[in-house]
Protein backbone atom coordinates (compact mmCIF):
# COMPACT_ATOMS: atom_id res chain seq x y z
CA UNK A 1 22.54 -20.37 -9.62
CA UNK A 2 22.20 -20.85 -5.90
CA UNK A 3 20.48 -23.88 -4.22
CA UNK A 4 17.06 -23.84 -2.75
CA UNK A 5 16.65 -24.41 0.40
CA UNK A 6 12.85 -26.07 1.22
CA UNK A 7 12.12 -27.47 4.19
CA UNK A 8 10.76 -31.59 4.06
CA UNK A 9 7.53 -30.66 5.52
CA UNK A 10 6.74 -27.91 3.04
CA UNK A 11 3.95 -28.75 0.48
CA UNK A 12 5.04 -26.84 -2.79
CA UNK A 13 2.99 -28.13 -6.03
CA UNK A 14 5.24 -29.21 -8.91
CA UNK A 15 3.87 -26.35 -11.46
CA UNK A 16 4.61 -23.84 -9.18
CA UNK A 17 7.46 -21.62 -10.80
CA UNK A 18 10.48 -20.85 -8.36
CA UNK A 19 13.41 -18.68 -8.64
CA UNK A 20 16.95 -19.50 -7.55
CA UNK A 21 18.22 -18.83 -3.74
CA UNK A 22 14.95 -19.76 -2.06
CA UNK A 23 14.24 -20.40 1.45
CA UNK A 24 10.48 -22.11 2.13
CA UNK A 25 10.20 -22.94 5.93
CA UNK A 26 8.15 -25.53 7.49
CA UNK A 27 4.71 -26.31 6.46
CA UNK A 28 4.50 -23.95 4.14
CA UNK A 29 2.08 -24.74 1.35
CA UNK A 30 3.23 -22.97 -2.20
CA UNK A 31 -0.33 -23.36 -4.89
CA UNK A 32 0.25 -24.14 -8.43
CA UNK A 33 0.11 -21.07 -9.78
CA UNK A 34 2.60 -19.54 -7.86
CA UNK A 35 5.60 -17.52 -8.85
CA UNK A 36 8.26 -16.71 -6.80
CA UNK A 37 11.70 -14.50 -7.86
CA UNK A 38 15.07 -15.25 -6.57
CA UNK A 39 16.50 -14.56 -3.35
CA UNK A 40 12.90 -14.85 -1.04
CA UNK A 41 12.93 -16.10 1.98
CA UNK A 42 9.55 -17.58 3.51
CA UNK A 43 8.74 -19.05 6.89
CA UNK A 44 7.21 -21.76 8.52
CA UNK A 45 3.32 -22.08 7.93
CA UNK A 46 2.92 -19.40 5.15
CA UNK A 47 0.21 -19.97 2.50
CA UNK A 48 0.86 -18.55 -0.95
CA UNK A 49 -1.92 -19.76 -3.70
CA UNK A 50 -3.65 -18.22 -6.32
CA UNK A 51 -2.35 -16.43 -9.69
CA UNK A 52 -0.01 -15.12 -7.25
CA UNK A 53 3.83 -13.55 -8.73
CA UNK A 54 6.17 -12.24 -5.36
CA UNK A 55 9.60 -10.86 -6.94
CA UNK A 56 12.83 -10.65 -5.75
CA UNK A 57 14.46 -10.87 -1.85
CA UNK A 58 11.21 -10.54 -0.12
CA UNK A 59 11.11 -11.97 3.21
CA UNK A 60 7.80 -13.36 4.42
CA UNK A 61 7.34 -14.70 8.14
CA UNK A 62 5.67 -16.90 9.80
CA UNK A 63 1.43 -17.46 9.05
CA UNK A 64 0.59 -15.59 6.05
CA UNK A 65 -1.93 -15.59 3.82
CA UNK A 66 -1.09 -14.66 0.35
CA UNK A 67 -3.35 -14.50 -2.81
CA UNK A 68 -6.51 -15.91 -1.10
CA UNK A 69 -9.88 -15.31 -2.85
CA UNK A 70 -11.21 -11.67 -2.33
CA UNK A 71 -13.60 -11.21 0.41
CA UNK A 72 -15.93 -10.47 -2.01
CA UNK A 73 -19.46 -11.94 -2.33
CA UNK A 74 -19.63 -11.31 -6.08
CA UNK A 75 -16.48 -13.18 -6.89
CA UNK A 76 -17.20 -15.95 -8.84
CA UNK A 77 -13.47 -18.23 -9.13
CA UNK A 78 -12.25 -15.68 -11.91
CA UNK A 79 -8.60 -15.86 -12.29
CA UNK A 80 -7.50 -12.86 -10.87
CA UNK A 81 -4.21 -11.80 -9.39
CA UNK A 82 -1.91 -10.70 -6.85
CA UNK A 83 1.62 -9.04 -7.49
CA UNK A 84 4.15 -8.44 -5.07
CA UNK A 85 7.28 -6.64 -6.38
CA UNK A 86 10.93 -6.95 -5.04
CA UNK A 87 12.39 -6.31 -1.24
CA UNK A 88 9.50 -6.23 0.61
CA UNK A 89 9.24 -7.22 4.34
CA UNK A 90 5.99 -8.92 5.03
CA UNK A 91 5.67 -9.77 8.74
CA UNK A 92 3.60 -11.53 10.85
CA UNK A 93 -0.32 -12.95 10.11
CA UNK A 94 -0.52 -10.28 7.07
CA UNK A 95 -3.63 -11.62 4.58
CA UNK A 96 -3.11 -10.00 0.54
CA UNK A 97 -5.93 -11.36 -1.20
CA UNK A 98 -6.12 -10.62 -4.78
CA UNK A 99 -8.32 -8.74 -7.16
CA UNK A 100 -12.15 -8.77 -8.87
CA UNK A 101 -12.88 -8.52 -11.99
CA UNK A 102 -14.53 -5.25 -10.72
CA UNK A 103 -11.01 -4.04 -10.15
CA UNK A 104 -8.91 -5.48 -13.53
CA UNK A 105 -8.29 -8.21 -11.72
CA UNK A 106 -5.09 -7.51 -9.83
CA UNK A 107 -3.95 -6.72 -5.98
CA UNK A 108 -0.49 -5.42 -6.38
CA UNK A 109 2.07 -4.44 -3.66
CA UNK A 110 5.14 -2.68 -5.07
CA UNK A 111 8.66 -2.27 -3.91
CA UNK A 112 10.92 -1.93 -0.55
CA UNK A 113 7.44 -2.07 1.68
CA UNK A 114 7.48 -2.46 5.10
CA UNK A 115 4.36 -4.41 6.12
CA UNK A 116 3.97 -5.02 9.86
CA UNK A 117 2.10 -7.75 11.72
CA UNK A 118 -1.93 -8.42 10.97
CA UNK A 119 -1.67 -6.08 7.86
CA UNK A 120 -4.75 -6.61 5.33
CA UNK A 121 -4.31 -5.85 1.81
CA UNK A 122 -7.71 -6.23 0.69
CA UNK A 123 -9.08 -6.89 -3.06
CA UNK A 124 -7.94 -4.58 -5.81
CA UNK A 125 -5.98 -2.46 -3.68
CA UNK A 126 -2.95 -0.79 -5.28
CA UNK A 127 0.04 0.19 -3.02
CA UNK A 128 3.41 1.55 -4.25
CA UNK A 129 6.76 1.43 -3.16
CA UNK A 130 8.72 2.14 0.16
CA UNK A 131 5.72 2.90 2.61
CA UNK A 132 5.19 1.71 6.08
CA UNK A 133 2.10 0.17 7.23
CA UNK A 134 2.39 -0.57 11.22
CA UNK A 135 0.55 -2.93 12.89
CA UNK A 136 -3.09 -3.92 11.92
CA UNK A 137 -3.44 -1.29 9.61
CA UNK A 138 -6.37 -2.43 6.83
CA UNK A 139 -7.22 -1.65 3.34
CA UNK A 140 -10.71 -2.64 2.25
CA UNK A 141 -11.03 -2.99 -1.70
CA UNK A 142 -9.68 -1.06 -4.03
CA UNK A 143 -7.46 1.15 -2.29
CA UNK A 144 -4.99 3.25 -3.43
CA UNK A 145 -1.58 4.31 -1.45
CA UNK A 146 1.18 6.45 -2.93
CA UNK A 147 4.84 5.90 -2.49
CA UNK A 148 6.53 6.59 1.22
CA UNK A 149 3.19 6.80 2.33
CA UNK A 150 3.11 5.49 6.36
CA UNK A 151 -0.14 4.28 8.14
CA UNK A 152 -0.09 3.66 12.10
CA UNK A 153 -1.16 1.00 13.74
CA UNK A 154 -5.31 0.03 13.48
CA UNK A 155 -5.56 2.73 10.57
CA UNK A 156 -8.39 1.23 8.16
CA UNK A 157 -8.93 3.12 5.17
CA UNK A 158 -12.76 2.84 3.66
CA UNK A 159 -13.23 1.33 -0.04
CA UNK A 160 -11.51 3.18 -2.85
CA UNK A 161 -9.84 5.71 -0.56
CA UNK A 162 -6.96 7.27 -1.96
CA UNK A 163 -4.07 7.57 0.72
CA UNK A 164 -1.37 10.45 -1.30
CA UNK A 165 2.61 9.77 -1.54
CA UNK A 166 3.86 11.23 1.77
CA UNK A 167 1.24 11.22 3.90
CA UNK A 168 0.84 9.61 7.51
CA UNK A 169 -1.94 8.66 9.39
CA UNK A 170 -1.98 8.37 13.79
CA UNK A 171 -2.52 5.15 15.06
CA UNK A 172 -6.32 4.27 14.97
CA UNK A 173 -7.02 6.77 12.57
CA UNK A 174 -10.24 5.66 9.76
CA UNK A 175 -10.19 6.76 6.56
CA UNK A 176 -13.71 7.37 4.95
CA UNK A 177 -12.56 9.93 2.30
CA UNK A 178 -9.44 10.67 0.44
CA UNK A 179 -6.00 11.49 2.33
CA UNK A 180 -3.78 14.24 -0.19
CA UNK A 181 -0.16 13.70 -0.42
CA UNK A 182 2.10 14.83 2.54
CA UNK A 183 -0.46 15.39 4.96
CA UNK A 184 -0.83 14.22 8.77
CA UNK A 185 -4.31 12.84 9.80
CA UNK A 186 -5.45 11.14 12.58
CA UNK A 187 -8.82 10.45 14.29
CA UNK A 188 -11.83 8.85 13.40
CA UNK A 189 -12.92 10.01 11.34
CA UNK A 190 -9.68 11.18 9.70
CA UNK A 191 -8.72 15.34 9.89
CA UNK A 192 -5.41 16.94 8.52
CA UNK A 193 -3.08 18.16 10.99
CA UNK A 194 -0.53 19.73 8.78
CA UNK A 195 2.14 18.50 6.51
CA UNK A 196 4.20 15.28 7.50
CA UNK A 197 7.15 17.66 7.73
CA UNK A 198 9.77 14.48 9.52
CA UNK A 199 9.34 12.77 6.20
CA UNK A 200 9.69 15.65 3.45
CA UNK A 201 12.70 16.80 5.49
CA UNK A 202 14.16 12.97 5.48
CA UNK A 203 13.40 12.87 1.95
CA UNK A 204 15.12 15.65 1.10
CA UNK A 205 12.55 18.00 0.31
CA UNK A 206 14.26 21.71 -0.53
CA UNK A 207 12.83 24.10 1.82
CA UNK A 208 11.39 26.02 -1.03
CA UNK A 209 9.44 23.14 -1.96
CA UNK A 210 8.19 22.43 1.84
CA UNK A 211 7.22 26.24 1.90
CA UNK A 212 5.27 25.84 -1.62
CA UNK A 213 3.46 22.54 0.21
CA UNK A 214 2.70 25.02 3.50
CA UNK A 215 0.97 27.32 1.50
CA UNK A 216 -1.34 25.07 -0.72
CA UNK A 217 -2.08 23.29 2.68
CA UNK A 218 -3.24 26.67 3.97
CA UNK A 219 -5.29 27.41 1.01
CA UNK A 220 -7.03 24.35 1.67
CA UNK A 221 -7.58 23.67 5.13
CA UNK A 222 -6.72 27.64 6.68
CA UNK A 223 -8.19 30.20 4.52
CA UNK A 224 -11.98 29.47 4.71
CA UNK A 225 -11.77 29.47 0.51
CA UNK A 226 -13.97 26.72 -0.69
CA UNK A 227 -12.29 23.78 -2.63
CA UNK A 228 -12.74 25.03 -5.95
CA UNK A 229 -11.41 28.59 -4.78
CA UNK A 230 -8.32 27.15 -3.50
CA UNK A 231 -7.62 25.04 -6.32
CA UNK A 232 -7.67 28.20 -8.65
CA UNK A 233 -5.54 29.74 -6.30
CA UNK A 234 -2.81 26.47 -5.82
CA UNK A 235 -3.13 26.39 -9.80
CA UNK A 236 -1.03 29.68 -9.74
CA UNK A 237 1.42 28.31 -7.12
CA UNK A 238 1.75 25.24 -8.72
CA UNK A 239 3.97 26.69 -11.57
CA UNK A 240 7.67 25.52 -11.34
CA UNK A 241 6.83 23.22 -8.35
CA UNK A 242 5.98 19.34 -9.51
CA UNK A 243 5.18 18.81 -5.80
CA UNK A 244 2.39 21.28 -5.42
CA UNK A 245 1.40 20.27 -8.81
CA UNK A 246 0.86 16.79 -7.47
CA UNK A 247 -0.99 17.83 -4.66
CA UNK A 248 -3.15 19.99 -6.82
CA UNK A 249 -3.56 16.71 -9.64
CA UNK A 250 -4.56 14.88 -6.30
CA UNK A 251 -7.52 17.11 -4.84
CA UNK A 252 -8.74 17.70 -8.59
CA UNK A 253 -9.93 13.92 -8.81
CA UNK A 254 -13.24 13.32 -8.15
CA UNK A 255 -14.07 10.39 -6.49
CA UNK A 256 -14.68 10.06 -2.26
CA UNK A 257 -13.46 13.82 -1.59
CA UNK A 258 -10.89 14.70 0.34
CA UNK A 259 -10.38 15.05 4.39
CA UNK A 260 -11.00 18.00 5.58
């Protein structure tokens, strides 16, 4: 098992549950109800408190806030939660506060995220594993972001928006209504601008599945069909292809609607 290292000046309560091959930098303040996996490495003047569980080799810098009390007036000192999973890079200022009981009580970031500087994970908001959030980029409550998603800097995405696996969003770009999976948007408010073609490519997307994508993408936004007539027509497309499926599974939801 390999030795802690916490600095003198950090403030970490005795009930707080700590994994092996820790690093907790100075004035750091670690809340009772803490749990923390092996391997993390935290900076100087980081505040973790709450129900709050943060796996495996995460590194944290310098002046976050994680686990706060939602931003929410209706929150009442329920013991909700926030989970962050294993090898996540949280930088700079970054505030994850966790969930309602509007929201089953949990804020959970997954695995092998990038988080920049000034990121805001908001209550309730759900966000899975290897995306990219630059810069200021906000999530208001209950948000949901699919894996290898990427959000540029100043994006802010609306209340229960759904942001699809894949998909990337321009620097300033607001979300009001549902992003679909591999799709470009930018602007405020958010409009598509064609598959995020870099990333399926990097990904190693076939080119039979990135022409399968092209062509549900032009059903949608290119044909002048209606939503409902270019889901029939995506439903026959969809066969043998779990991407377009997903994409199909993704516009079918009702909730916000989707960008268009």
């Amino acid at each position: 098992m390999k030795e802690n290292r916490i600095h003198p000046t950090a403030v970490v309560h005795p009930a707080a549950r700590l994994g092996s091959g820790l690093a907790i930098g100075a004035y750091s303040i670690i809340g009772e109800h803490v749990e923390i996996g092996n391997g993390t490495w935290i900076g100087p003047h980081v505040v973790i408190t709450g129900r709050t569980r943060i796996g495996c080799d995460n590194r944290i810098f310098q002046f976050c806030s994680l686990g706060e009390e939602p931003q929410d007036k209706k929150y009442d000192n329920e013991p909700t939660r926030l989970e962050i999973g294993d090898r996540n890079t949280i930088r700079e200022f970054c505030t994850f506060n966790r969930g309602t009981n509007q929201g089953a009580g949990l804020t959970r970031l997954g695995n092998d995220n990038y988080m920049m500087a000034y990121v805001h994970l908001a209550h309730d908001c759900r966000v899975g594993n290897c995306t990219t959030f630059t810069n200021n980029a906000s999530l208001a409550g209950h948000v949901q972001v699919g894996d290898y998603a990427g959000l540029g800097g100043f994006t802010s995405a609306h209340q229960f928006v759904r942001v699809g696996a894949y998909s990337f969003t321009a620097m300033g770009t607001v979300l009001t209504q549902d992003l679909p999976p591999y799709i470009l948007a930018a602007g405020n408010m958010a409009k598509p601008y064609g598959l995020n073609l870099r990333e399926l490519k990097r990904r190693g997307f076939s080119e039979q599945t990135i022409t399968a994508l092209k062509r549900a993408y032009k059903l949608v936004y290119r044909s002048g069909l209606t939503l409902n007539e270019a889901k029939a027509s995506i439903d026959r497309l969809a066969h043998g292809s779990p991407e377009v499926q997903g994409f199909l599974d993704f516009i079918s939801v009702r909730g916000r609607g989707i960008i268009r």
